[in-house]
N, C-alpha and C. Protein backbone atom coordinates (compact mmCIF):
# COMPACT_ATOMS: atom_id res chain seq x y z
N UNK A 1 106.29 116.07 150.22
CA UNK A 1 105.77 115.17 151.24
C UNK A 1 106.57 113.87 151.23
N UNK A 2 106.19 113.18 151.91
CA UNK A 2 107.14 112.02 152.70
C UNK A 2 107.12 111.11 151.30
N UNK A 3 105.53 111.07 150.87
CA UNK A 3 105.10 109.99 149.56
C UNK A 3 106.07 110.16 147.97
N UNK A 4 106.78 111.41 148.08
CA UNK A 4 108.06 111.32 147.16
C UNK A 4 109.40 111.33 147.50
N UNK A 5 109.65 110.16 148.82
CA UNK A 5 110.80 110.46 148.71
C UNK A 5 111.20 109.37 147.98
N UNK A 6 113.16 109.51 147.65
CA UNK A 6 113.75 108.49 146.51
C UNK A 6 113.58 107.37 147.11
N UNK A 7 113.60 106.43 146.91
CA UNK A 7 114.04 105.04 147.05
C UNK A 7 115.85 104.83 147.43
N UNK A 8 116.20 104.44 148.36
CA UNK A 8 117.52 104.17 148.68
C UNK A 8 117.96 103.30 147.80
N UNK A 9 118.91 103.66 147.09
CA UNK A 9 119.86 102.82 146.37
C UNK A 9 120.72 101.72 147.02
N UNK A 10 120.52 100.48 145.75
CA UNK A 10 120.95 99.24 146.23
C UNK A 10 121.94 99.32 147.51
N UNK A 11 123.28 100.09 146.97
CA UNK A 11 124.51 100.67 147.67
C UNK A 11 124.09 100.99 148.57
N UNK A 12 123.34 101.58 149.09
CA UNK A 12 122.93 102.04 150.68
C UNK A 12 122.38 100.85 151.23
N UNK A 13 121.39 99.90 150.83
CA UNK A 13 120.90 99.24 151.05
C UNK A 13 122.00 98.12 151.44
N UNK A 14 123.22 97.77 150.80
CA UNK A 14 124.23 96.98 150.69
C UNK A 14 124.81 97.71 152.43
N UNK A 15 125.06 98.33 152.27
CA UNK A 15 125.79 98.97 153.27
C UNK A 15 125.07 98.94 154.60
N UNK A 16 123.79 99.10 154.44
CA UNK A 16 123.06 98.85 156.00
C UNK A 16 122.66 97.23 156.00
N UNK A 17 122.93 96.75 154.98
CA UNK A 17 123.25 94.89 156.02
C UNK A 17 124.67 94.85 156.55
N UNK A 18 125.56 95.27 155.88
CA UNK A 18 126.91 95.38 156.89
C UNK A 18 126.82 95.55 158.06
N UNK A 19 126.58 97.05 158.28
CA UNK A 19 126.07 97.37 158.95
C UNK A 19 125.71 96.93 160.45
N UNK A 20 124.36 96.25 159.88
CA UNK A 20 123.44 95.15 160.75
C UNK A 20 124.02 94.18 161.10
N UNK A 21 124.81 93.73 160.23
CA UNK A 21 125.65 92.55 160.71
C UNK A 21 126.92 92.77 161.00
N UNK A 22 126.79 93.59 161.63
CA UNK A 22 128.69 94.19 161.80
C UNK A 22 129.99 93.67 161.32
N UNK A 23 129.68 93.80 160.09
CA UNK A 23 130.56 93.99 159.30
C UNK A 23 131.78 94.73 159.57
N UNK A 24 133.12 94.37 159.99
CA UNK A 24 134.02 95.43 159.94
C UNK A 24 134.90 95.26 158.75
N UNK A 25 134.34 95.93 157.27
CA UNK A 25 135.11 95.72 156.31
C UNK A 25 135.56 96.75 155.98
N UNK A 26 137.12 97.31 156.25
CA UNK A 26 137.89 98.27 155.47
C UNK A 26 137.33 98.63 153.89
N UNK A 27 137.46 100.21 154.03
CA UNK A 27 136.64 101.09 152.59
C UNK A 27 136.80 100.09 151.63
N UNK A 28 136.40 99.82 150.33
CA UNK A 28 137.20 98.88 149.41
C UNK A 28 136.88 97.53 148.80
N UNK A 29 136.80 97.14 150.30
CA UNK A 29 137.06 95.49 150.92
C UNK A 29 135.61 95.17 149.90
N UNK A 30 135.72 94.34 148.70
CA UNK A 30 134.57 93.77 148.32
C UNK A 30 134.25 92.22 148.85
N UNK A 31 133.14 92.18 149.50
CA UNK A 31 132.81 91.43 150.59
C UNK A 31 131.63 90.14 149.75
N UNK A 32 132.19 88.99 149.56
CA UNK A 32 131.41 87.66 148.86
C UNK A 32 130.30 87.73 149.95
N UNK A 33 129.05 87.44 149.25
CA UNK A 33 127.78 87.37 149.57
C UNK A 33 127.02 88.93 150.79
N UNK A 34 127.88 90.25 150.15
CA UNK A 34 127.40 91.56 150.42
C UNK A 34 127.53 92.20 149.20
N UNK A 35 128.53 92.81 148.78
CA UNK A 35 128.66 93.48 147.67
C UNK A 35 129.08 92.53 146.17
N UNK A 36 129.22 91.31 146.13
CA UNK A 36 129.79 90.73 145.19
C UNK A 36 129.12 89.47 145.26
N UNK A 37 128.22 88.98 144.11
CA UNK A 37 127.64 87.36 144.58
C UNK A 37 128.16 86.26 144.39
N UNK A 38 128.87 85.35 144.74
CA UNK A 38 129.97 84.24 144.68
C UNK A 38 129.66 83.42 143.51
N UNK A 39 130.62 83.48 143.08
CA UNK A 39 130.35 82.92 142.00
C UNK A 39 131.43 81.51 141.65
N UNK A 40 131.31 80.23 141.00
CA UNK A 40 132.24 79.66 140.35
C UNK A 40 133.38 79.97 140.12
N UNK A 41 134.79 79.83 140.54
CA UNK A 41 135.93 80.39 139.55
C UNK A 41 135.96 81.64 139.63
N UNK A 42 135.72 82.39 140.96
CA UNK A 42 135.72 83.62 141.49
C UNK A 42 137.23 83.64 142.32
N UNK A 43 138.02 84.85 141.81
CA UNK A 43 139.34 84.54 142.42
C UNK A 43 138.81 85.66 144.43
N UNK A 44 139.57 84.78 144.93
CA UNK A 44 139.10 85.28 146.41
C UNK A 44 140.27 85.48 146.89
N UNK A 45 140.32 86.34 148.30
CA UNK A 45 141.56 86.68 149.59
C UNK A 45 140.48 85.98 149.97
N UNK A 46 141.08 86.05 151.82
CA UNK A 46 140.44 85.73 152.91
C UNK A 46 140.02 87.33 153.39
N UNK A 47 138.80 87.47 153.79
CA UNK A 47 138.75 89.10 154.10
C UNK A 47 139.33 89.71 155.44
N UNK A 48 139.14 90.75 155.74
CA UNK A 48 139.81 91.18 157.21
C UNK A 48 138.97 90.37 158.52
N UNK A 49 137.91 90.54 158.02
CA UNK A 49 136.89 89.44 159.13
C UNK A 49 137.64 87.79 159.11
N UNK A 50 137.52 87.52 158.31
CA UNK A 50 137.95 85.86 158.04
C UNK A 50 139.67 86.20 158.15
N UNK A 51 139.95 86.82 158.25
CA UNK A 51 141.73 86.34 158.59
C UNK A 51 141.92 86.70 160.13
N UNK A 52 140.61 87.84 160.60
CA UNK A 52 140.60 87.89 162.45
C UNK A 52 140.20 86.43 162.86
N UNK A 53 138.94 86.14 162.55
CA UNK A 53 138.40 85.14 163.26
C UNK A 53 139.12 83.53 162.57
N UNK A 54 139.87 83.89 161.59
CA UNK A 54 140.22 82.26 161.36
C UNK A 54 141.54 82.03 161.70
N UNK A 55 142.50 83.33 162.67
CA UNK A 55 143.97 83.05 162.77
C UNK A 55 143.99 81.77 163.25
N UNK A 56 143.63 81.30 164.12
CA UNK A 56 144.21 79.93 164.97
C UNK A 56 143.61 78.86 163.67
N UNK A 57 142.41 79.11 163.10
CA UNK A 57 141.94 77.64 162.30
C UNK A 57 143.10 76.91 161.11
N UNK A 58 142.73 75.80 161.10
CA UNK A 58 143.40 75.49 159.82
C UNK A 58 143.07 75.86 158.74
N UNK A 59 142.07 76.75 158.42
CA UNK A 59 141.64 77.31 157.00
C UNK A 59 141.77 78.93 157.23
N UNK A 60 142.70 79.13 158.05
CA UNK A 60 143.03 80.66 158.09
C UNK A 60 144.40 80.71 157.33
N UNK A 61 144.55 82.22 158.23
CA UNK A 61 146.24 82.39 157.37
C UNK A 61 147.35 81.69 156.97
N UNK A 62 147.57 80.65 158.00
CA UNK A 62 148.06 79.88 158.11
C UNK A 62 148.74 78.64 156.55
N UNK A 63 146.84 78.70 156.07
CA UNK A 63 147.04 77.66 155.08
C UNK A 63 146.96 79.07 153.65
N UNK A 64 146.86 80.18 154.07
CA UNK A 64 146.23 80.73 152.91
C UNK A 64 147.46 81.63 152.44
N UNK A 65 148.39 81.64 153.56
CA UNK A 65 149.99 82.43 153.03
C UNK A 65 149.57 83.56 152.51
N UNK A 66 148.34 84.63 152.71
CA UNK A 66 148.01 85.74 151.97
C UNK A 66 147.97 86.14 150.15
N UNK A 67 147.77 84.45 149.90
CA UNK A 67 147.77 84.89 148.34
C UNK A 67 146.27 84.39 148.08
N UNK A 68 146.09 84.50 147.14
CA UNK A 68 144.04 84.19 146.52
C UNK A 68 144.31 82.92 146.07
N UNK A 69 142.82 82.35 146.31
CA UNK A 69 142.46 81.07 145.66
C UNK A 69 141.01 81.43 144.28
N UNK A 70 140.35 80.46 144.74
CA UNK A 70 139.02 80.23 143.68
C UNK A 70 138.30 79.36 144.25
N UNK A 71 137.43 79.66 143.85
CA UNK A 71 135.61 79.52 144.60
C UNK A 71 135.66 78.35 143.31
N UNK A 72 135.45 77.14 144.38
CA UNK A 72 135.24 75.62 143.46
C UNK A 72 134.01 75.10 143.76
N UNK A 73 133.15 75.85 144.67
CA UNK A 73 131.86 74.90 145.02
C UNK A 73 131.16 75.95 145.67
N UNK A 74 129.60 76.02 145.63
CA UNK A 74 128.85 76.75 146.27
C UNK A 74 127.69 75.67 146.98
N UNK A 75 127.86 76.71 148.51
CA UNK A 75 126.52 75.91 149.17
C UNK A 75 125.40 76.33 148.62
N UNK A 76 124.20 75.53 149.01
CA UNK A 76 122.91 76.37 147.91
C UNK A 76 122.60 77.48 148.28
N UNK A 77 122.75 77.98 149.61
CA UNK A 77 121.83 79.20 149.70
C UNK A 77 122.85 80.20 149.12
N UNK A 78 124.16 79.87 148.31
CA UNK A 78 125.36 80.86 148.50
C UNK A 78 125.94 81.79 149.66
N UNK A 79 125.44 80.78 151.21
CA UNK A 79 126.05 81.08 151.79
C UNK A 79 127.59 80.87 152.36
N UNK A 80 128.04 80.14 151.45
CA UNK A 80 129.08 79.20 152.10
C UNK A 80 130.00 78.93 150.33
N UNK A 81 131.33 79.16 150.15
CA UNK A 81 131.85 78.63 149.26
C UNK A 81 133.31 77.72 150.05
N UNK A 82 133.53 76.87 148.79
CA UNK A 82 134.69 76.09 148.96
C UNK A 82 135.85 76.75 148.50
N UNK A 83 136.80 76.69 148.74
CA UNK A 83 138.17 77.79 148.15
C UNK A 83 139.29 76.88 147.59
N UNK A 84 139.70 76.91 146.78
CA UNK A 84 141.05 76.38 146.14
C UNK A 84 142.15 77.32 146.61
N UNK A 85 142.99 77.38 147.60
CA UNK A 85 144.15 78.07 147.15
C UNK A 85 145.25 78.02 146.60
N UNK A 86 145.77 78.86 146.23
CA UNK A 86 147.57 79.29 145.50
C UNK A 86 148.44 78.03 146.29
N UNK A 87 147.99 78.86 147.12
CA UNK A 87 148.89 78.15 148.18
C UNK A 87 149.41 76.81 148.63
N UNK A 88 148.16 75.96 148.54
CA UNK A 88 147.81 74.89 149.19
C UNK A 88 147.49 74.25 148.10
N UNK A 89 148.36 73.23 147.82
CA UNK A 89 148.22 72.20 146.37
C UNK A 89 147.47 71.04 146.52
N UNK A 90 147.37 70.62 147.74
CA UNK A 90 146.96 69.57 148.04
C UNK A 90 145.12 69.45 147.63
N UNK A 91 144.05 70.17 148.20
CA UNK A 91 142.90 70.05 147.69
C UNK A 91 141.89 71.27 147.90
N UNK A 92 140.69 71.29 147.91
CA UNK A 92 140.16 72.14 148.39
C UNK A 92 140.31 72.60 149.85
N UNK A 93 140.11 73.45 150.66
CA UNK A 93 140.65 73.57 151.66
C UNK A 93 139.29 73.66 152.76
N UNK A 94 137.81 74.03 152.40
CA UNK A 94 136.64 73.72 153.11
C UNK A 94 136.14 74.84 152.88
N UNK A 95 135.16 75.00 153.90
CA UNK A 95 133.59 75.76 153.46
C UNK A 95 134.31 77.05 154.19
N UNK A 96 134.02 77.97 153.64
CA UNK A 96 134.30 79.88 153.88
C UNK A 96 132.93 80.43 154.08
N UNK A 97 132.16 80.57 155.30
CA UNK A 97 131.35 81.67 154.78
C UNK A 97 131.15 82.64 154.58
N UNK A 98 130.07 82.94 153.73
CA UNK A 98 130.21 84.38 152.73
C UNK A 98 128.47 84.69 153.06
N UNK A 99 127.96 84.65 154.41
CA UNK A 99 126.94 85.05 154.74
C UNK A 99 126.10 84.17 155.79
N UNK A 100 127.10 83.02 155.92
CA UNK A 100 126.37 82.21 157.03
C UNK A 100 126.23 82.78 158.37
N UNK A 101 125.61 82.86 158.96
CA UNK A 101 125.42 83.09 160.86
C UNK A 101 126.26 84.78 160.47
N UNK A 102 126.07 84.96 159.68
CA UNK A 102 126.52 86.94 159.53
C UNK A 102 128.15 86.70 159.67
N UNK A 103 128.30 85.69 158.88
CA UNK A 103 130.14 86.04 159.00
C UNK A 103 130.51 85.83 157.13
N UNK A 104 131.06 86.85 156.90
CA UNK A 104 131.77 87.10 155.36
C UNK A 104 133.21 86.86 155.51
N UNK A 105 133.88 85.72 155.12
CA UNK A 105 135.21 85.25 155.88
C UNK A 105 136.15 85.65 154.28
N UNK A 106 135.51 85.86 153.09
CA UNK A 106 135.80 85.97 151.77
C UNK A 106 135.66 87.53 151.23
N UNK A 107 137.23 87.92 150.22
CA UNK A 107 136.30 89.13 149.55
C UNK A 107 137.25 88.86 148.32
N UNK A 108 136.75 89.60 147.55
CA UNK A 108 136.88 89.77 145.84
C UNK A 108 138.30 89.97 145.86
N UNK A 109 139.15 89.42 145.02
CA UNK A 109 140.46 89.64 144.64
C UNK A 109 140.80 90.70 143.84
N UNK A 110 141.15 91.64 143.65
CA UNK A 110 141.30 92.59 142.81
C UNK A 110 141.81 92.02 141.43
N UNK A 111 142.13 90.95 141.05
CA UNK A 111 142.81 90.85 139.75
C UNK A 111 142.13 89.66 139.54
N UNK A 112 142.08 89.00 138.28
CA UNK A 112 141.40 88.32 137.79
C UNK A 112 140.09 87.61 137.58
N UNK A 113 139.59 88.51 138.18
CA UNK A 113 138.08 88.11 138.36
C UNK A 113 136.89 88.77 136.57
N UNK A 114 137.93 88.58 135.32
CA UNK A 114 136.97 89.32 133.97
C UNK A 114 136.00 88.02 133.81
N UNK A 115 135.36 88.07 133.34
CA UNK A 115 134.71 87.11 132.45
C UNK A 115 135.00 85.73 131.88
N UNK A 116 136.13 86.61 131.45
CA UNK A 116 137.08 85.38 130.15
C UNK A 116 137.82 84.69 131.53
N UNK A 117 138.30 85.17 132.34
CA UNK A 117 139.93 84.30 133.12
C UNK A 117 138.54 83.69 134.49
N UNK A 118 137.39 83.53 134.74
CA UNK A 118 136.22 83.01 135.55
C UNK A 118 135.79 81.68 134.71
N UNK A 119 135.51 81.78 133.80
CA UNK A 119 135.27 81.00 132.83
C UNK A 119 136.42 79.92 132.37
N UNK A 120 137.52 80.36 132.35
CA UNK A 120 138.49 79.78 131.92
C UNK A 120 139.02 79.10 133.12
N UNK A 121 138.97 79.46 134.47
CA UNK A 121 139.25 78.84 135.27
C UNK A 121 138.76 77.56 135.79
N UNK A 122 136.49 77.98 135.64
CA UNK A 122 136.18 76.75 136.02
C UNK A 122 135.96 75.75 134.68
N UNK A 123 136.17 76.21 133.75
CA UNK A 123 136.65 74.72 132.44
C UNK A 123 137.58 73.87 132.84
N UNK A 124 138.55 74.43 133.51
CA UNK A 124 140.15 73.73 134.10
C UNK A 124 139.79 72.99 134.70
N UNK A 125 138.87 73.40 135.88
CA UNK A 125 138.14 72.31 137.17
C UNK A 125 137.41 71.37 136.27
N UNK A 126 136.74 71.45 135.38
CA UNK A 126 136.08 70.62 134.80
C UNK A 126 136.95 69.26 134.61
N UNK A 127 138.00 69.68 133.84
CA UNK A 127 138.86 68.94 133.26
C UNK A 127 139.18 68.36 133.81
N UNK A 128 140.12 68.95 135.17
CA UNK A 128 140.83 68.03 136.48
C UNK A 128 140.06 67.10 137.07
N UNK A 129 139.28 65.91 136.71
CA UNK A 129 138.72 65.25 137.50
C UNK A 129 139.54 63.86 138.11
N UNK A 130 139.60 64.98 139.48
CA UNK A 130 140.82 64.29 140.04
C UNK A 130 140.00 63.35 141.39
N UNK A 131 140.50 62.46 141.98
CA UNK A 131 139.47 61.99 143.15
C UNK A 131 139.78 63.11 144.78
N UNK A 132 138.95 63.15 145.10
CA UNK A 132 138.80 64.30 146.14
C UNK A 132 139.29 64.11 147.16
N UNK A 133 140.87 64.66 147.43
CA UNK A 133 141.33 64.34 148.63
C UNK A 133 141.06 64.95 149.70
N UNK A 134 139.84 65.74 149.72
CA UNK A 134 140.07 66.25 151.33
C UNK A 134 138.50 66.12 151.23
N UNK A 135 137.84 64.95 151.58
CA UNK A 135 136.58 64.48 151.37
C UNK A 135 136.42 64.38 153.38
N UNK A 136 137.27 64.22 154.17
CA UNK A 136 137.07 64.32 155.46
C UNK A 136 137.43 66.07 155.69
N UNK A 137 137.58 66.97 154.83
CA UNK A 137 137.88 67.78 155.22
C UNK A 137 136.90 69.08 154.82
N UNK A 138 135.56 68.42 154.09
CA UNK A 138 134.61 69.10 153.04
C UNK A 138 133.55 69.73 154.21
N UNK A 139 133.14 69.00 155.36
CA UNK A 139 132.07 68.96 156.48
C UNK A 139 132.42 70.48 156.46
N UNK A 140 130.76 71.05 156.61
CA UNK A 140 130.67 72.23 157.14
C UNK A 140 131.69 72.20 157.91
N UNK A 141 132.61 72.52 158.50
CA UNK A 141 133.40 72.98 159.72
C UNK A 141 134.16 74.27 159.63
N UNK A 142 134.14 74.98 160.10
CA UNK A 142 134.79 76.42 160.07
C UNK A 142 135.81 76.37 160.94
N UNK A 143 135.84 75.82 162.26
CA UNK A 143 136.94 76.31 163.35
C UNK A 143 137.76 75.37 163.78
């Protein structure tokens, strides 16, 4: 009867908010604030969503040269992180969302994301307390 069936696993469950939120993330693609929860000193790409919708922005490809940064700040609801990139020496580069208004603009980097090199990254930030040059550039703004 209906009263035993399984319970859908998280993974399915993960997959029908995509889904819902049309998500177009290539097989793989681990998606900040769907399959992966953002974390501090989380090494990031820009995902296939966030490199469609951010070509023209200044926090798209543009500034991100296709190499990973790191997650330096979280909004509270963890919808929204700040990104450090490779790339871009100058400062943080602004807010990415990773679940705001159903847009995941972030996904998991395949390499360095253990324990030890997350940890070790945001001690570094600790350290660098540098004064914040892109303090006009922090505002929610996406586009």
């Amino acid at each position: 009867s209906s009263a035993h069936h399984q319970p859908t696993s998280s993974g399915m469950q993960t997959q029908g908010i995509a889904e819902t939120l049309k998500v177009q993330a290539p097989p793989g693609e681990r998606l900040l604030g769907i399959h992966v929860k953002p974390t501090m000193g989380m090494r990031v790409m820009l995902s296939t969503q966030g490199q469609r919708e951010l070509a023209t922005s200044d926090l798209g490809p543009r500034l991100t040269k296709d190499r990973p940064g790191h997650v330096t700040k979280l909004h509270d609801e963890g919808d929204a992180c700040m990104v450090q990139w490779d790339a871009d020496e100058e400062a943080e580069a602004g807010w990415y969302r990773t679940g705001a208004y159903g847009h995941f603009m972030l996904r998991c980097h395949e390499f360095g994301n253990s324990d030890s090199e997350i940890l070790e990254r945001v001690a570094k930030e600790d350290d660098e307390v540098r004064p914040d040059l892109a303090l006009h550039r922090t505002s929610f703004k996406y586009m």
